[in-house]
N, C-alpha and C. Protein backbone atom coordinates (compact mmCIF):
# COMPACT_ATOMS: atom_id res chain seq x y z
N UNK A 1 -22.04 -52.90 82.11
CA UNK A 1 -20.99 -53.69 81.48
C UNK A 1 -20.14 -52.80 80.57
N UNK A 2 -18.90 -53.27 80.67
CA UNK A 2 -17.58 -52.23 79.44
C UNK A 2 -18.53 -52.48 77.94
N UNK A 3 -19.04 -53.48 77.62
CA UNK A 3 -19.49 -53.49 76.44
C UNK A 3 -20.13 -52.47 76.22
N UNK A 4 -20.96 -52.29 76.82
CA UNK A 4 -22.53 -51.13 76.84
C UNK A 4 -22.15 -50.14 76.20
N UNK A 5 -20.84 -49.70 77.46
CA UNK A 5 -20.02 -48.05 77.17
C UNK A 5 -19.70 -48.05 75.81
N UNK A 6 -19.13 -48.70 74.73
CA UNK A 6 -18.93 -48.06 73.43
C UNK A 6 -20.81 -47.90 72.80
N UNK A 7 -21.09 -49.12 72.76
CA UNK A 7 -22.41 -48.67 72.31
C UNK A 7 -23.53 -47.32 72.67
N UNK A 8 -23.23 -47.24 73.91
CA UNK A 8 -23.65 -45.97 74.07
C UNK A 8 -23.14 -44.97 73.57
N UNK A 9 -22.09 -44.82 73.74
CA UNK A 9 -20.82 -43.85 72.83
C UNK A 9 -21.40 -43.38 71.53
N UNK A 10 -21.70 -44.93 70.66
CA UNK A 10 -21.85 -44.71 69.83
C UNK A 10 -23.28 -44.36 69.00
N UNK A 11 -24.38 -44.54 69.65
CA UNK A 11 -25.75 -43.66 69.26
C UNK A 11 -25.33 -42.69 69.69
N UNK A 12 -24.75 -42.51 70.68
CA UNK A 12 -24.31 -40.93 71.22
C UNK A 12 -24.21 -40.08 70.12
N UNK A 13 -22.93 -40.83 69.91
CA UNK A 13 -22.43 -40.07 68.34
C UNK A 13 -22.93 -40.01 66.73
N UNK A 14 -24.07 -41.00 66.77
CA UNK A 14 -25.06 -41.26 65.78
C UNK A 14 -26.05 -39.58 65.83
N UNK A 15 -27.05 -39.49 66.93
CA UNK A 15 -27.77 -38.65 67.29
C UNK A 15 -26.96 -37.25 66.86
N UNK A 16 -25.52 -37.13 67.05
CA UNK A 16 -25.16 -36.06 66.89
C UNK A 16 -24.78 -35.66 65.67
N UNK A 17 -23.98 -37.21 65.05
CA UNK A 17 -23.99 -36.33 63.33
C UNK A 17 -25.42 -35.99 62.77
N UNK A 18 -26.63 -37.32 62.88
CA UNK A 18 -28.16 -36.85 62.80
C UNK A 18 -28.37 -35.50 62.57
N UNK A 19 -28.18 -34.67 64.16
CA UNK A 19 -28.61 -33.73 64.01
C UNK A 19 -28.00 -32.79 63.66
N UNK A 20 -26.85 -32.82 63.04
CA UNK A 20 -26.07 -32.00 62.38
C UNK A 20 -24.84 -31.07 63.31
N UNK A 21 -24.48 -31.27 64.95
CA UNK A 21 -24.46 -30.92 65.88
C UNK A 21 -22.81 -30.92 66.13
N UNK A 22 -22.61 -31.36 64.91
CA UNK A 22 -20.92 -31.16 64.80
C UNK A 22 -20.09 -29.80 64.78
N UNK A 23 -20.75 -28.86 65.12
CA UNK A 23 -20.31 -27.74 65.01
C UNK A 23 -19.59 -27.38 66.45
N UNK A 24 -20.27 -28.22 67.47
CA UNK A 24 -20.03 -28.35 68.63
C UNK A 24 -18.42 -28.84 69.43
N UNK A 25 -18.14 -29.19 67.89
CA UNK A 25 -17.03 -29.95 69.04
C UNK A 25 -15.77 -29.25 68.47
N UNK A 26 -14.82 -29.36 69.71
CA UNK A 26 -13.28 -27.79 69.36
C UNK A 26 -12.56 -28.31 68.08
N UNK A 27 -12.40 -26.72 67.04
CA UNK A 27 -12.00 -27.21 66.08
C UNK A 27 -10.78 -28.11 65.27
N UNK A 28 -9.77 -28.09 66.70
CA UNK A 28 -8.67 -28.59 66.44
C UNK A 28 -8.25 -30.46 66.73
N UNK A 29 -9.67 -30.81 67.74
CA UNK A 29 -9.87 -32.32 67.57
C UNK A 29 -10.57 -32.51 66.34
N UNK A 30 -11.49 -31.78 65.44
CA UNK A 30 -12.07 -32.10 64.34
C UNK A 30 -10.49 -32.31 63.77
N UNK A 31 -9.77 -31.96 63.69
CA UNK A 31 -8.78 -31.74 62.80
C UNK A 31 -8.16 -32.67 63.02
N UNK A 32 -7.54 -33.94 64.59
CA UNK A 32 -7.02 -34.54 64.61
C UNK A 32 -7.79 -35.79 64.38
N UNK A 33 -9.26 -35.60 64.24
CA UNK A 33 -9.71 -36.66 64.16
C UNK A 33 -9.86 -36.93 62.68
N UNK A 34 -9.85 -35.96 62.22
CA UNK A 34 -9.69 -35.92 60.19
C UNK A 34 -8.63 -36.78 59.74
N UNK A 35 -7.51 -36.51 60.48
CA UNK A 35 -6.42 -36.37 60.23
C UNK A 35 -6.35 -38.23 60.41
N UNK A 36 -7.02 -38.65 61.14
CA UNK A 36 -6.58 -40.24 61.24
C UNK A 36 -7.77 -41.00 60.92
N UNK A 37 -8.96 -40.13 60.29
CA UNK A 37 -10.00 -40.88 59.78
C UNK A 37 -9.43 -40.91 58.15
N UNK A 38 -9.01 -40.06 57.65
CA UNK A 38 -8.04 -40.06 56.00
C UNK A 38 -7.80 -40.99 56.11
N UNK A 39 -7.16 -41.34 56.89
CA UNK A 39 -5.78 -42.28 56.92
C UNK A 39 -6.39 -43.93 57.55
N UNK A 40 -7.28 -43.58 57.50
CA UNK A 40 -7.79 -45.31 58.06
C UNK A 40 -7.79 -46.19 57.75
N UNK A 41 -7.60 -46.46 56.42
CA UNK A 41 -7.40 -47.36 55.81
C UNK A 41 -5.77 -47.86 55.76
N UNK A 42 -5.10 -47.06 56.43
CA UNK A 42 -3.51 -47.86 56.39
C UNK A 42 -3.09 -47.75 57.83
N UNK A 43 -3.96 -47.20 58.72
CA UNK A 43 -4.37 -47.11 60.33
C UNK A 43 -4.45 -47.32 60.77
N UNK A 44 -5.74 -48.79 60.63
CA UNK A 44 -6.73 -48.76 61.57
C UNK A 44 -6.72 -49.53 62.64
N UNK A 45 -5.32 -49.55 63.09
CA UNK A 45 -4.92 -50.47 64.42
C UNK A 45 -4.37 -48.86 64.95
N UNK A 46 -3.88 -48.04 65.02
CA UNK A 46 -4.00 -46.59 65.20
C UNK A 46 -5.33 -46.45 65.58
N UNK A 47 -5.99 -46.30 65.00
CA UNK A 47 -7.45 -45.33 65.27
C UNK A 47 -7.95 -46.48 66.45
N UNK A 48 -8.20 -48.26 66.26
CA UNK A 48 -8.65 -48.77 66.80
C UNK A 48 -8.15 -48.98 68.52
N UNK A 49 -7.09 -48.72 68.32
CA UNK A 49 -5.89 -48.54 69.57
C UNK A 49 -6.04 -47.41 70.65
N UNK A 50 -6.70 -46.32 69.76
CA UNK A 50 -7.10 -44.60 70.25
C UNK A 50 -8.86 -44.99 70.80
N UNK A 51 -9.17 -45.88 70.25
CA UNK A 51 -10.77 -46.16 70.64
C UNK A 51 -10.36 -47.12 71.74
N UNK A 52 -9.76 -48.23 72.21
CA UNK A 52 -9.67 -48.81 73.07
C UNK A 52 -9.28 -47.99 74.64
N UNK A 53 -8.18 -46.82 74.41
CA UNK A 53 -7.23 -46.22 75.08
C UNK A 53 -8.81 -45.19 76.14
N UNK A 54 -9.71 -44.80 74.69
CA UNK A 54 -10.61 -43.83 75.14
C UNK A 54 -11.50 -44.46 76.16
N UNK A 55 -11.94 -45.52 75.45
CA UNK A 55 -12.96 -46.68 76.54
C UNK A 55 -12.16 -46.79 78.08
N UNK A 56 -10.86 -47.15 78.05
CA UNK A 56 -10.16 -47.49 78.97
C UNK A 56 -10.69 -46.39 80.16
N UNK A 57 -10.13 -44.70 79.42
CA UNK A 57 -10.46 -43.48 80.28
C UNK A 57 -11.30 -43.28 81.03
N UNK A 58 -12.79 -43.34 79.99
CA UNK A 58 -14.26 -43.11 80.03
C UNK A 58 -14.56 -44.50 81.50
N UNK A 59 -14.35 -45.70 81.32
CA UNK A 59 -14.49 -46.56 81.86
C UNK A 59 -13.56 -46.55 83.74
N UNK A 60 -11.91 -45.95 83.50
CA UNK A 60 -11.27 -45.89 84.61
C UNK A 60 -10.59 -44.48 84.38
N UNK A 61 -11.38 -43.10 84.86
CA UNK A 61 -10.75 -42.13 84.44
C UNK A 61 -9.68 -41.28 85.42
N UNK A 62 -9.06 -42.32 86.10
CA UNK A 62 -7.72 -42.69 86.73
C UNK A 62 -6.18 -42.63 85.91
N UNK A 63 -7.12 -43.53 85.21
CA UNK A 63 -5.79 -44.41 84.44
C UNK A 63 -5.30 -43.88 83.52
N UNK A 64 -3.90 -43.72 83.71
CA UNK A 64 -2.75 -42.80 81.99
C UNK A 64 -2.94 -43.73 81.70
N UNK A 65 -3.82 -43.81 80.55
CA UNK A 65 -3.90 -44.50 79.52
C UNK A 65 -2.91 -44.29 78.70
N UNK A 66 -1.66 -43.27 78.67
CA UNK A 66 -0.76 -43.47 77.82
C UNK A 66 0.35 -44.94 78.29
N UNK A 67 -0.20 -45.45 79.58
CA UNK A 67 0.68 -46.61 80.25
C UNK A 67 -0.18 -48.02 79.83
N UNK A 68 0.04 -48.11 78.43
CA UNK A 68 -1.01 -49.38 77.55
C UNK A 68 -0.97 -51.07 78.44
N UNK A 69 0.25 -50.78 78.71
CA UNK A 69 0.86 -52.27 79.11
C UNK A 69 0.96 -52.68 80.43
N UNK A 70 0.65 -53.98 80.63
CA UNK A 70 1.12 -54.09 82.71
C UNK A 70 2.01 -53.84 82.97
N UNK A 71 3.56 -53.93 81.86
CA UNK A 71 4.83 -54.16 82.28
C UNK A 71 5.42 -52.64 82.82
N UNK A 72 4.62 -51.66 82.04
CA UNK A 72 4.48 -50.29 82.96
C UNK A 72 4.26 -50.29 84.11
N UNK A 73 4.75 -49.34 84.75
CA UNK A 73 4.46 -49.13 86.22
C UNK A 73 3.26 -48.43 86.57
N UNK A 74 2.00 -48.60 86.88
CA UNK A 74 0.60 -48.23 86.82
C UNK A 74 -0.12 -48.57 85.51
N UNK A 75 0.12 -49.62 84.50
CA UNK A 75 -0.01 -49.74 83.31
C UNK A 75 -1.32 -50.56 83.11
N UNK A 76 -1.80 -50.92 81.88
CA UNK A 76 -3.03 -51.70 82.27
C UNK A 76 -2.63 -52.65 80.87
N UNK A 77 -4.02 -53.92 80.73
CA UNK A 77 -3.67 -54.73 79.60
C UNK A 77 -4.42 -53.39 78.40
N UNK A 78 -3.93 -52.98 77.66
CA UNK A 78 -4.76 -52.46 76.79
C UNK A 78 -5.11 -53.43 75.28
N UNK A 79 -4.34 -54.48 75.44
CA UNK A 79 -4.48 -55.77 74.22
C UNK A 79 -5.45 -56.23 74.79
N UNK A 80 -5.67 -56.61 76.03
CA UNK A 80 -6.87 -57.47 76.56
C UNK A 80 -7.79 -56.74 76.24
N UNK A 81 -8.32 -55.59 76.54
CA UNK A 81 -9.53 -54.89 76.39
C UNK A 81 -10.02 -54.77 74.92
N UNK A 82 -8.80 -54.55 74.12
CA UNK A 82 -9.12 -54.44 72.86
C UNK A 82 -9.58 -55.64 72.21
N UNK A 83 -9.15 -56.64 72.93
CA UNK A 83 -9.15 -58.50 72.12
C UNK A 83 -10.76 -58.70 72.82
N UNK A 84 -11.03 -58.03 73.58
CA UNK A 84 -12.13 -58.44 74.37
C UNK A 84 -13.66 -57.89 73.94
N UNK A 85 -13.30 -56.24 73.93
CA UNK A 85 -14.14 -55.53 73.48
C UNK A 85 -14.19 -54.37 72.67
N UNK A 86 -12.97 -53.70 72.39
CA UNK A 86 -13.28 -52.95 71.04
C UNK A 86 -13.31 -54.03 69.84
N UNK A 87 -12.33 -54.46 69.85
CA UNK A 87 -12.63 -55.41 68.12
C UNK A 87 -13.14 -55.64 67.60
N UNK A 88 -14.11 -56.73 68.92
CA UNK A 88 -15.82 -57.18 68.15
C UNK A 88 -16.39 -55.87 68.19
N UNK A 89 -16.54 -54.85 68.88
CA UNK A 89 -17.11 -53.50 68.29
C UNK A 89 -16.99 -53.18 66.69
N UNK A 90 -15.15 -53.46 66.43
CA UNK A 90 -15.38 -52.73 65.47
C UNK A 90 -15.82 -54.15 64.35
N UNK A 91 -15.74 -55.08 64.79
CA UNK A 91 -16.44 -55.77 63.86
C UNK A 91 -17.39 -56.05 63.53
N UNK A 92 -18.59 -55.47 64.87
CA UNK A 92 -19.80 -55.69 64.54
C UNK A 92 -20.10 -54.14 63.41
N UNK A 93 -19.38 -53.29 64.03
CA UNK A 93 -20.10 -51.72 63.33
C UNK A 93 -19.06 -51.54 61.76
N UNK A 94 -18.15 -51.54 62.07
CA UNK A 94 -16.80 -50.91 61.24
C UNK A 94 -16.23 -52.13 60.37
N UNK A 95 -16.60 -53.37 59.88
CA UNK A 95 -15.94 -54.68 59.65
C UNK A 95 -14.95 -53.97 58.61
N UNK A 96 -14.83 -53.39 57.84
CA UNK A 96 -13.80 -52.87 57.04
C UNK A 96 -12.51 -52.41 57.71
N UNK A 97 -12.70 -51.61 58.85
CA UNK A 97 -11.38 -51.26 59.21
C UNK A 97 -11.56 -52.34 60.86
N UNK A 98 -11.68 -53.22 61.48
CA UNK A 98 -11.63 -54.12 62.25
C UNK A 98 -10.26 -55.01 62.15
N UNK A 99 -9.61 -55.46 62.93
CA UNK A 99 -8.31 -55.95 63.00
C UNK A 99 -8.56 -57.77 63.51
N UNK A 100 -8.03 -58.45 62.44
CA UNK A 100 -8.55 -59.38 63.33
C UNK A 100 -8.70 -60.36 64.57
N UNK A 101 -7.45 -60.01 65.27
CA UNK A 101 -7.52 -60.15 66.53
C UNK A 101 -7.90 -58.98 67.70
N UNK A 102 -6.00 -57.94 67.35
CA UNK A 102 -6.28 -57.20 68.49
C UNK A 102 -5.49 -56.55 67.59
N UNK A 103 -5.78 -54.56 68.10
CA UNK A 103 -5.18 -53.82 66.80
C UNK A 103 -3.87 -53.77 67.85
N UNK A 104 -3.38 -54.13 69.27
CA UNK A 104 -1.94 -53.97 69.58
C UNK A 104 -1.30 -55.25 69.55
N UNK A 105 -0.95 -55.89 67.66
CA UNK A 105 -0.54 -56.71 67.70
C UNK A 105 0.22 -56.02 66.70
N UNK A 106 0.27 -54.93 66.18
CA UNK A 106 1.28 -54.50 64.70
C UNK A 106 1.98 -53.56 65.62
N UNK A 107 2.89 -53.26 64.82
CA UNK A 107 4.50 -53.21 65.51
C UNK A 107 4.34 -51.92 66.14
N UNK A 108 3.37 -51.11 65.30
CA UNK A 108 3.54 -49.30 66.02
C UNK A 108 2.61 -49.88 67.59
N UNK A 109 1.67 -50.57 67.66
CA UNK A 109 1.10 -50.75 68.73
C UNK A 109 1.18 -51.58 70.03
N UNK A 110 2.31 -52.52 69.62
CA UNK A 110 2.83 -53.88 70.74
C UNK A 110 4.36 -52.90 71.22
N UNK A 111 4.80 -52.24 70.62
CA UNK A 111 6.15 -52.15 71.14
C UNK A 111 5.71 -51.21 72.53
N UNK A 112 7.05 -51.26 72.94
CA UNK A 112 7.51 -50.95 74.90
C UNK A 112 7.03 -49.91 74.72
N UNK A 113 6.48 -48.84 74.39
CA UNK A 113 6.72 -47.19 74.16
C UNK A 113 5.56 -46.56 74.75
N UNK A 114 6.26 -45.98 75.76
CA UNK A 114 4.90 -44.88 76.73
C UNK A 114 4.10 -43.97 75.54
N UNK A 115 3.25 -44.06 75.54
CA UNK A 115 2.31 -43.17 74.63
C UNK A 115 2.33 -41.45 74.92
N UNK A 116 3.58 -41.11 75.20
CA UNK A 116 3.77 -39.35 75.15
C UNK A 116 4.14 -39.27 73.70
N UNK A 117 4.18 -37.42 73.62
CA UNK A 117 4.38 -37.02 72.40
C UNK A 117 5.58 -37.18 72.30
N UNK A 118 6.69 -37.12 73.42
CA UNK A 118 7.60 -37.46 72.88
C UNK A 118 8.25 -39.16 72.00
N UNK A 119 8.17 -39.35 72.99
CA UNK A 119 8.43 -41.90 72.79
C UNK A 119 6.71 -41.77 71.50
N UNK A 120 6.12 -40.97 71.34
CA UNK A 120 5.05 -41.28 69.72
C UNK A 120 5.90 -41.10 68.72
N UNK A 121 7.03 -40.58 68.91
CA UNK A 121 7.61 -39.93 67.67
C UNK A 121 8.36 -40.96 67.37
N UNK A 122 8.41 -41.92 68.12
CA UNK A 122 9.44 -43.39 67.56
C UNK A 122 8.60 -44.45 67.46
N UNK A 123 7.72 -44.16 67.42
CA UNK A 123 6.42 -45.45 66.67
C UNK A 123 6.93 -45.50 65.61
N UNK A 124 6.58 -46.83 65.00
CA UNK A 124 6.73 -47.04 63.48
C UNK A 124 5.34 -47.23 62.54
N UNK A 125 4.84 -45.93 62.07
CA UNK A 125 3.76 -46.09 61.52
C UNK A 125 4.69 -45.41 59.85
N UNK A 126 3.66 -46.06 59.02
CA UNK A 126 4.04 -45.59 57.77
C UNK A 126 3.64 -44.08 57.19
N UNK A 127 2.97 -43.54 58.09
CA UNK A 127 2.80 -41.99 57.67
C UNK A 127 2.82 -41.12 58.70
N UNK A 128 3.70 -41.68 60.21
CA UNK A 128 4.28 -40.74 61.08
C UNK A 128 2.71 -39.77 61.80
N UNK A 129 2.02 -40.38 61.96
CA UNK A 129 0.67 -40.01 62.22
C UNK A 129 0.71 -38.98 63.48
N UNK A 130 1.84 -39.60 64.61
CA UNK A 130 2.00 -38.68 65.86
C UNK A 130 2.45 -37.51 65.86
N UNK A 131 3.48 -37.47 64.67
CA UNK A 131 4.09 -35.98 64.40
C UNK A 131 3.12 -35.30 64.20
N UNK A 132 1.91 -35.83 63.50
CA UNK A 132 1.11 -34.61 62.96
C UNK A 132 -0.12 -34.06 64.03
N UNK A 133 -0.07 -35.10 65.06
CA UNK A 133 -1.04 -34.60 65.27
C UNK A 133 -1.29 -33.80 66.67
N UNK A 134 -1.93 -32.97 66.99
CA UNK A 134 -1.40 -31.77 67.67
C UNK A 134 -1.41 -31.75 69.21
């Protein structure tokens, strides 16, 4: 089941901070992932949006997930998945930064915009999160 996959994900990722095993991973996603864990608290439909997008991958690793929407051409629901099963994820694990429907209901995350670096740079987030990150 799609549910399973984050939970697994996530002892995954339990076991690894555990064992201290973070040394492992390339230093420049540590950096982008810093970079929007800071910031989570004015985010976290960003971060929660980047966790749905990942499930999507992991789950159909087909799919440009930068194509969030059906109305794209090869596009998928990425609101459904998120309304379905990241949310209550993050509400069972994360209830602080959890959204309470679906995190692609705020404006940087519902609008038309293919998820390249370029069309990121016209999101409307309040601290321009795509510019920064690499």
């Amino acid at each position: 089941m799609i549910e399973d996959v984050l939970e697994e994900v996530y002892k995954e990722a339990q076991i690894i901070f555990k064992e201290n095993r973070l040394d492992n991973i390339d230093a420049t996603l540590k950096k982008d992932i810093d970079l929007l864990i800071d910031k989570i608290g004015s985010n976290k439909s960003i971060v929660s949006a980047l966790a749905t997008s990942l499930l999507k991958k992991i789950i159909d690793p087909k799919q440009d997930i930068r194509l969030h929407r059906t109305d794209f051409e090869n596009g998928y629901s990425a609101r459904s998945l998120d309304t379905k099963i990241t949310s209550p994820f993050f509400k069972k694990y994360f209830p602080k930064y959890a959204n309470k429907e679906s995190s692609f209901l705020t404006l940087a995350t519902r609008e038309r915009i293919k998820w390249t670096i370029d069309d990121g740079n016209n999101l409307k987030t309040g601290t321009k999160i795509s510019k920064n990150v690499s």
